[in-house]
Protein backbone atom coordinates (compact mmCIF):
# COMPACT_ATOMS: atom_id res chain seq x y z
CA UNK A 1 0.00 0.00 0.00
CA UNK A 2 2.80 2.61 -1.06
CA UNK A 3 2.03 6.07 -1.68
CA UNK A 4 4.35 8.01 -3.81
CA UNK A 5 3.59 12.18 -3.54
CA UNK A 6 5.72 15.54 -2.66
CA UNK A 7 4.19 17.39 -0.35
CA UNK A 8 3.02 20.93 -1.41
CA UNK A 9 3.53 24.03 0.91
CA UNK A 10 0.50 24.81 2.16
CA UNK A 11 -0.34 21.33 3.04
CA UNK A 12 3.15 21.58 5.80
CA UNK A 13 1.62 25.23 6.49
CA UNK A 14 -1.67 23.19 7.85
CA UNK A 15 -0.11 21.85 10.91
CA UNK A 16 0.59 25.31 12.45
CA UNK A 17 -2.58 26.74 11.77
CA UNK A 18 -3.48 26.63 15.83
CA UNK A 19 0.26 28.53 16.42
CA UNK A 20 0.75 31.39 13.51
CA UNK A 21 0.60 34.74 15.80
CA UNK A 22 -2.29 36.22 16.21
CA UNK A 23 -3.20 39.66 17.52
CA UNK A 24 -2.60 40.29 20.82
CA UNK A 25 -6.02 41.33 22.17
CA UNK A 26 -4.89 40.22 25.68
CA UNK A 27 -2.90 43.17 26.15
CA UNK A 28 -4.56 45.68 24.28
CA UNK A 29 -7.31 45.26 26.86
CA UNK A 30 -4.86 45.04 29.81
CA UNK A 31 -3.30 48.76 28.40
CA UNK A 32 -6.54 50.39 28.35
CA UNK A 33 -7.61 48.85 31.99
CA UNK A 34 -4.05 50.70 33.26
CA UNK A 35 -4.48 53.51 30.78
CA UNK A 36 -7.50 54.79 31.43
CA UNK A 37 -8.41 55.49 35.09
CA UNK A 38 -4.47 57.52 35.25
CA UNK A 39 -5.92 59.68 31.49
CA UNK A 40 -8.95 60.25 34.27
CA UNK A 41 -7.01 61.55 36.69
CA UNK A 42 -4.77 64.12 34.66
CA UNK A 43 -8.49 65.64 33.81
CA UNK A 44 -9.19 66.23 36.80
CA UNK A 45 -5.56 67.89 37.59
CA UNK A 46 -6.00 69.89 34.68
CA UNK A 47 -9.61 71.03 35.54
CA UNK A 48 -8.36 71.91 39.13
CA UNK A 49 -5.54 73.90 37.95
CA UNK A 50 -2.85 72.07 39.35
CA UNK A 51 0.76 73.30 38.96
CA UNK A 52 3.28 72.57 35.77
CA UNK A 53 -0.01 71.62 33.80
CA UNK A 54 2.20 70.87 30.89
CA UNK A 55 3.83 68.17 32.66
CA UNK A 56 0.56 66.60 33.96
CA UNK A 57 -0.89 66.44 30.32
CA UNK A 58 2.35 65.05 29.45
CA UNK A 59 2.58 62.53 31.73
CA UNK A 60 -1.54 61.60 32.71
CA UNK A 61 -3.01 61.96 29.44
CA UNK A 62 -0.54 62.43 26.71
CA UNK A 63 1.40 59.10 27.69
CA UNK A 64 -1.50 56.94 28.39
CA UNK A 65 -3.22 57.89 25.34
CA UNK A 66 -0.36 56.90 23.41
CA UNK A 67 -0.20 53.54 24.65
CA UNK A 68 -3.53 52.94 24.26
CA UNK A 69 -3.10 54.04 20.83
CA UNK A 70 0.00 52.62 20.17
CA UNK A 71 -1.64 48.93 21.71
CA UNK A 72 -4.52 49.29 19.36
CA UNK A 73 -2.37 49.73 16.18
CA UNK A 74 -0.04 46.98 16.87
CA UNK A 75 -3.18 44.65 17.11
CA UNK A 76 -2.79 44.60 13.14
CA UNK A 77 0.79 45.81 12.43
CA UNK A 78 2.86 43.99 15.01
CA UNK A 79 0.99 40.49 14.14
CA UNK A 80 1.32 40.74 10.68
CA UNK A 81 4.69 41.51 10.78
CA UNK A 82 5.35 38.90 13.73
CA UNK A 83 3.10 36.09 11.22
CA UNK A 84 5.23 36.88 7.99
CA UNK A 85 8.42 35.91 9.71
CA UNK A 86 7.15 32.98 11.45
CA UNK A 87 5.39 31.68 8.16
CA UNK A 88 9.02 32.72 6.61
CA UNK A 89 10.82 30.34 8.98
CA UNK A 90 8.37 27.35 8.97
CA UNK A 91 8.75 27.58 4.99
CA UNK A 92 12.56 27.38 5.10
CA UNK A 93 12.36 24.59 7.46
CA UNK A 94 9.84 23.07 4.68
CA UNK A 95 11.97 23.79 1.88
CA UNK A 96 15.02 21.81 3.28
CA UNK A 97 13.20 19.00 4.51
CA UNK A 98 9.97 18.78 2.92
CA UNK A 99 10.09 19.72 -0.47
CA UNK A 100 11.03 16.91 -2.00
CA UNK A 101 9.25 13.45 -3.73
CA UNK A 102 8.36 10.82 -0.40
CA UNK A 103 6.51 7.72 -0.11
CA UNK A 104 4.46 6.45 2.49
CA UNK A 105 3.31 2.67 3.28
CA UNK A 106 2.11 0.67 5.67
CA UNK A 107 0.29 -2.35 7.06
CA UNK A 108 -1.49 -4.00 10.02
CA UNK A 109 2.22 -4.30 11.59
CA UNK A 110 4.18 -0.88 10.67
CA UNK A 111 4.08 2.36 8.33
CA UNK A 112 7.30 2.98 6.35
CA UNK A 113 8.31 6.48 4.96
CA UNK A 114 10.96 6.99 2.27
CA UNK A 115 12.75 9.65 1.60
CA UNK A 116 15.35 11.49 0.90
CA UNK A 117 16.97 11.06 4.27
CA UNK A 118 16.46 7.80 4.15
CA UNK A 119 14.23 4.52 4.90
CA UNK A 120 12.15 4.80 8.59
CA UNK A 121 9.93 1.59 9.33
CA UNK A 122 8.23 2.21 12.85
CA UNK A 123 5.90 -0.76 14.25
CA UNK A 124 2.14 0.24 15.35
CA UNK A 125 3.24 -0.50 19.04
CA UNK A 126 5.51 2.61 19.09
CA UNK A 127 3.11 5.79 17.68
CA UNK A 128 2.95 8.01 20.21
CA UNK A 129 0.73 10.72 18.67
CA UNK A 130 -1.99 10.76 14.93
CA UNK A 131 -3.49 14.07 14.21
CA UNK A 132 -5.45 14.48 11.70
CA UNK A 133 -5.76 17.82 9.66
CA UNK A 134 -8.19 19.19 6.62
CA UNK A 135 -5.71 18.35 4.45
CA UNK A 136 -2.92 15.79 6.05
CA UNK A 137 -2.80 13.24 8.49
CA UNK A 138 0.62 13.48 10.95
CA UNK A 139 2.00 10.40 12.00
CA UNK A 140 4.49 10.40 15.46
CA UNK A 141 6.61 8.49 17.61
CA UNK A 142 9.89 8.94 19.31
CA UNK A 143 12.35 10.20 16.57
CA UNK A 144 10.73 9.57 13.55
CA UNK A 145 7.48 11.41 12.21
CA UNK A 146 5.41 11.30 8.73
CA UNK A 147 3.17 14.02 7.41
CA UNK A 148 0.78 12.09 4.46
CA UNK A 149 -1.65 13.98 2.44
CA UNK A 150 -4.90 12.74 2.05
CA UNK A 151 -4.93 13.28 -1.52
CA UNK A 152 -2.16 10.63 -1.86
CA UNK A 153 -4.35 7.66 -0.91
CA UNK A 154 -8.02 6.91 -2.18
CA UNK A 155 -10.43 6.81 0.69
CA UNK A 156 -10.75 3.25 1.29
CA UNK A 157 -6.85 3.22 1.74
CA UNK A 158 -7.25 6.26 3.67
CA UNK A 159 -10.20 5.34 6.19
CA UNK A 160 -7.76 1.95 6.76
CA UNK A 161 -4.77 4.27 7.78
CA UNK A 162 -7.28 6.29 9.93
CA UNK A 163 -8.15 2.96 11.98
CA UNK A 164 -4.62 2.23 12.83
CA UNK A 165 -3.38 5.54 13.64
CA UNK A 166 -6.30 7.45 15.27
CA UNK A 167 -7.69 4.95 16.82
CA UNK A 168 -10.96 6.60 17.74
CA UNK A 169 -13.28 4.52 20.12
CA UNK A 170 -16.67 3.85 19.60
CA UNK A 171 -18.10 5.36 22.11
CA UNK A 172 -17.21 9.35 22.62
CA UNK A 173 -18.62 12.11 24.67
CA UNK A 174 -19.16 15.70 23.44
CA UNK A 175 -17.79 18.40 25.99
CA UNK A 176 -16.47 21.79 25.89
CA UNK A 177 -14.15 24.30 28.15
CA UNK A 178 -16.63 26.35 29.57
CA UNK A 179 -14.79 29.43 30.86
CA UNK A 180 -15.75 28.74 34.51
CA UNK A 181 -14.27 25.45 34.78
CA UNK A 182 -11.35 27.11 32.97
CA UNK A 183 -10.90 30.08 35.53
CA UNK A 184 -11.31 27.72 38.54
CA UNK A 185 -9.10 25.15 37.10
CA UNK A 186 -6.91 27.15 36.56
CA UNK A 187 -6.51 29.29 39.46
CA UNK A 188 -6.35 26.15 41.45
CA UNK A 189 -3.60 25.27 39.74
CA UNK A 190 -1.59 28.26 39.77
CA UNK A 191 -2.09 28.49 43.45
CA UNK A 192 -0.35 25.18 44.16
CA UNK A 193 2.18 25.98 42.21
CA UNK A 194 2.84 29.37 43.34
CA UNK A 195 1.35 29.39 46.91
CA UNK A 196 3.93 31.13 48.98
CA UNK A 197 4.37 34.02 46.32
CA UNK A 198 0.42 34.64 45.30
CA UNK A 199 -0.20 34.16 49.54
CA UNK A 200 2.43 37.16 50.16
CA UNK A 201 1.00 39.17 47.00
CA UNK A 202 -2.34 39.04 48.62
CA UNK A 203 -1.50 40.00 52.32
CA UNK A 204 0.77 42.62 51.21
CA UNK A 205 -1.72 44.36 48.91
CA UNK A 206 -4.51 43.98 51.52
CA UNK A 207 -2.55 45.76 54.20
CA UNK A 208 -1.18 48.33 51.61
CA UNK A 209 -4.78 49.11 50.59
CA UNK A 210 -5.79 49.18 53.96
CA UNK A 211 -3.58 51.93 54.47
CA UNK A 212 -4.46 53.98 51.26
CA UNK A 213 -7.71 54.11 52.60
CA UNK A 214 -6.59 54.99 56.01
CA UNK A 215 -5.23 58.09 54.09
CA UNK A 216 -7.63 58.93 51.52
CA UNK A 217 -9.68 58.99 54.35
CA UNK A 218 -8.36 61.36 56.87
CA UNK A 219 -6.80 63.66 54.03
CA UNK A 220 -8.42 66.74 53.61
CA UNK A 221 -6.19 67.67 50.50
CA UNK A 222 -7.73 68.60 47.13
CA UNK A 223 -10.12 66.26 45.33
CA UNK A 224 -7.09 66.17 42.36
CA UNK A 225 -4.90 64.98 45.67
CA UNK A 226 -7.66 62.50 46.95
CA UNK A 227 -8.25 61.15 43.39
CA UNK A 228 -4.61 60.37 42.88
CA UNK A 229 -4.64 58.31 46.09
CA UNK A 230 -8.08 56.56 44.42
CA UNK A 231 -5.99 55.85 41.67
CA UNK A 232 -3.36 54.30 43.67
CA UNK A 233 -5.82 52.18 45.71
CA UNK A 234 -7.44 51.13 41.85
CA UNK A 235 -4.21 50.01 40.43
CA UNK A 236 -3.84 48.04 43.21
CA UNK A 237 -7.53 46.41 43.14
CA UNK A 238 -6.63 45.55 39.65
CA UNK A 239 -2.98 43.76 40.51
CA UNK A 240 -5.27 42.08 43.75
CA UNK A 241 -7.87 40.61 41.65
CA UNK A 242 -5.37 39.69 38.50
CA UNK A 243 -6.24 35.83 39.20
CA UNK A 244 -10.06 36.86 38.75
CA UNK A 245 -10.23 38.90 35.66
CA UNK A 246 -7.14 37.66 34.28
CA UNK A 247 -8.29 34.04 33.27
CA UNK A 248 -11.23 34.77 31.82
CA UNK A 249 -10.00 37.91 29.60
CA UNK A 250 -7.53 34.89 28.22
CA UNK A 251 -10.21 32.52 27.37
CA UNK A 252 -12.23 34.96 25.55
CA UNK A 253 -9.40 36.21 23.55
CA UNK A 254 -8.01 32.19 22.74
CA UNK A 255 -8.52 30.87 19.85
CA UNK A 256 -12.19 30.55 18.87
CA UNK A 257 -10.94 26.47 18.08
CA UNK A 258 -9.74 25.91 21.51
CA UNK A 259 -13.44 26.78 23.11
CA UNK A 260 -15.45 25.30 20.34
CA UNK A 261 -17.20 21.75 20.99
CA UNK A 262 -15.11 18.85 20.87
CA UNK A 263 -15.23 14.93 21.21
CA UNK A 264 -13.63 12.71 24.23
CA UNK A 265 -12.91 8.98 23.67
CA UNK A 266 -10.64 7.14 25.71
CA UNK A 267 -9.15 3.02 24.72
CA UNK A 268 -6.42 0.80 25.97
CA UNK A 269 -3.80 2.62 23.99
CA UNK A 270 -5.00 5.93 24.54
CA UNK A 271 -6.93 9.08 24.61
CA UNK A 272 -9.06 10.38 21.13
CA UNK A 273 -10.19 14.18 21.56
CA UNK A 274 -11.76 15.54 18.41
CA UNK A 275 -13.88 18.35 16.24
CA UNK A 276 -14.66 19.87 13.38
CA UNK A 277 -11.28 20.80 12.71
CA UNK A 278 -8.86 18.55 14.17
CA UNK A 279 -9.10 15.05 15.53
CA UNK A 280 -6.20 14.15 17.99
CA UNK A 281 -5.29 10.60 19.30
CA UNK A 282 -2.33 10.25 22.28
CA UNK A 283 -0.62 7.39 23.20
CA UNK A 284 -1.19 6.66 27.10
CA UNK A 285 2.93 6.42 26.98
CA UNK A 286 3.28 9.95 25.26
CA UNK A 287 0.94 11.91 27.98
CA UNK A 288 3.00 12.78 30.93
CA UNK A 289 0.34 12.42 33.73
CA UNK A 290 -2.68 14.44 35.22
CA UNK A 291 -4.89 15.85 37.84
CA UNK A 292 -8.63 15.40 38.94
CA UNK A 293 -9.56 18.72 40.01
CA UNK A 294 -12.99 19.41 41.42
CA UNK A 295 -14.39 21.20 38.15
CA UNK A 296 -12.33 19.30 35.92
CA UNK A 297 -9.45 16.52 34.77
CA UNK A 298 -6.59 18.33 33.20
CA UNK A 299 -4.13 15.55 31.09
CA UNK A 300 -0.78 17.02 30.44
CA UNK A 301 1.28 16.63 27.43
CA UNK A 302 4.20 18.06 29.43
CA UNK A 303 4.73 21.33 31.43
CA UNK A 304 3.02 23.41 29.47
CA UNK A 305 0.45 21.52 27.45
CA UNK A 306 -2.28 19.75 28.35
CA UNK A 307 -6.00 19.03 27.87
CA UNK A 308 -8.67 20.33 30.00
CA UNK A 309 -11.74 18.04 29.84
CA UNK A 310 -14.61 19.88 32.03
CA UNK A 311 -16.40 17.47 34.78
CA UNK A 312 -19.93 19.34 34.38
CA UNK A 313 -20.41 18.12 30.57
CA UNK A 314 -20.08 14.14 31.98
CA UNK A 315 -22.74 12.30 33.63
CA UNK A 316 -21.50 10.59 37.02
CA UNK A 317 -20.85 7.47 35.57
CA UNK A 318 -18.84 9.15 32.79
CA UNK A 319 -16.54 10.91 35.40
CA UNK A 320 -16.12 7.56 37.19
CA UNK A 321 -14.64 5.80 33.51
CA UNK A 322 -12.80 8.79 32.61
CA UNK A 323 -11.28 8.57 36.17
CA UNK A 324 -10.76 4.66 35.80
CA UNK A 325 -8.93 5.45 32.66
CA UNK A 326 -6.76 7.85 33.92
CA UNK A 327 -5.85 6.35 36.87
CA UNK A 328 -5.22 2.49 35.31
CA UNK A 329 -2.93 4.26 32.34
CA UNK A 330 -1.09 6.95 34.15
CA UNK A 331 0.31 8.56 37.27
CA UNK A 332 -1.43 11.63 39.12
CA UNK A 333 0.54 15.19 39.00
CA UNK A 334 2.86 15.44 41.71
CA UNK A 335 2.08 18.25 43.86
């Protein structure tokens, strides 16, 4: 079952279509949350006549407005620019490995890629990772890795190379990251990994804001005074409550792919997720190891990747298999 083909840029281009950069709406909307109050508060200097007025425009609304400006217009011209070299890299790295005439075969025992490089043969029993794209389907285990394009095989040929590589079980469950099992998940998460520093953030802000109010309150300064000290005490209501608004101003500017509807399967080899756009099976053997938070299992690729399956889409006796599965095929995060 060989399959002879060259595989055409924007076919490679496919696999990074989750990771070109994208704008960075994240911290246009953290820039105009600083921004804003301090442009309010160099109004208010101005309309009470403080001293050096040039300076306070300068500095309270000139500067601010220029970032938020400044944030706003990157949001196009920085991400272009920021795509067109990363899409400039990826098609070097295609050009000198990629470019050039490969076949691809397998059977119920192996798949086989030749090329250029050379002759790989890599047994069933060793995939660690299938993904299949639009376009290609991306074959992995440990050193060796095959991108085949769909158009190379016919579809019978092509729904048998599904079955061995995807592996996706019969019986699925829809689910979704809702951004409240995201938020809690995650802040549970970043609190036992950070505890001592986000437990010493808190107190110290509390007692500092404690005493800006002890201030603001006994002051009898100027309202342009009092109002810088309500800025002060705002800033630091927004660093305080960071782990609240933070989480969910990054799901809502993800990816709309990552938050869309998906599919959860799980086998004796591994774990299928899946949707309209990508369907992904792991190896138990290639996932590092996870966590049964009370909202949600998180199953992590390594460090910094993982899946997020959310408890609330799962009927009881869903949770208890997914849990099974977990537990029989891999160890719990270490704390």
């Amino acid at each position: 079952m060989e399959s002879t083909y060259t595989l055409t840029w924007e076919e490679y281009a496919e696999l990074f279509t989750d990771s070109w950069p994208r704008p960075d709406y994240f911290s246009a909307a953290v820039v105009a949350l600083v921004s804003i109050p301090l442009i309010a508060y160099g109004i208010i200097l101005a309309v009470f006549g403080m001293p050096d007025e040039h300076t306070i425009n300068f500095i309270f609304i000139g500067g601010p407005v220029f970032l938020v400006v400044a944030a706003f217009l990157s949001l196009a011209s920085g991400n272009r620019k920021a795509k067109k070299q990363a899409m400039a890299e990826k098609r070097a790295t295609y050009e000198r490995w990629h470019a050039k005439e490969q076949s691809f075969a397998f059977d119920e025992e192996k798949w086989i890629l030749q090329s250029e490089s050379g002759k790989l043969e890599v047994p069933w029993s060793a995939l660690l990772a299938a993904v299949e794209w639009p376009s290609v389907l991306v074959l992995a285990s440990e050193g060796a890795a095959a991108i085949v394009p769909k158009r190379a095989m016919n579809e019978g040929k092509l729904d048998l190379l599904r079955k061995m590589a995807i592996l996706e079980p019969a019986k699925k469950w829809p689910f979704k990251i809702s951004v409240w099992d995201y938020q809690a998940t995650e802040t549970v998460r970043i609190w036992k990994r950070y505890w001592f520093r986000m437990a010493f953030g808190n107190v110290f802000g509390l007692v500092v804001l404690g005493w800006l109010f002890q201030i603001w309150h006994e002051s009898n300064e100027k309202i342009g005074i009092v109002w810088g000290w309500v800025i002060a005490a705002f800033m630091l209501v927004l660093t305080l409550t960071a782990q609240i608004w933070y989480l969910p101003l990054k799901y809502w500017t993800s990816r709309r792919e990552w938050r869309a509807q998906k599919e959860l399967g799980l086998c004796g080899k591994g774990l299928y997720i899946g949707d309209a756009h990508v369907r992904v099976f792991n190896a138990w053997k290639y996932l590092q190891s996870f966590d049964d938070f009370r909202r949600a299992f998180v199953v992590y690729k390594d460090k910094n990747h993982y899946h997020l399956l959310s408890k609330h889409y799962f009927f009881q006796e869903q949770r208890e298999e997914i849990r099974r599965g977990l537990q029989e095929n891999m160890k719990p995060k270490s704390t």
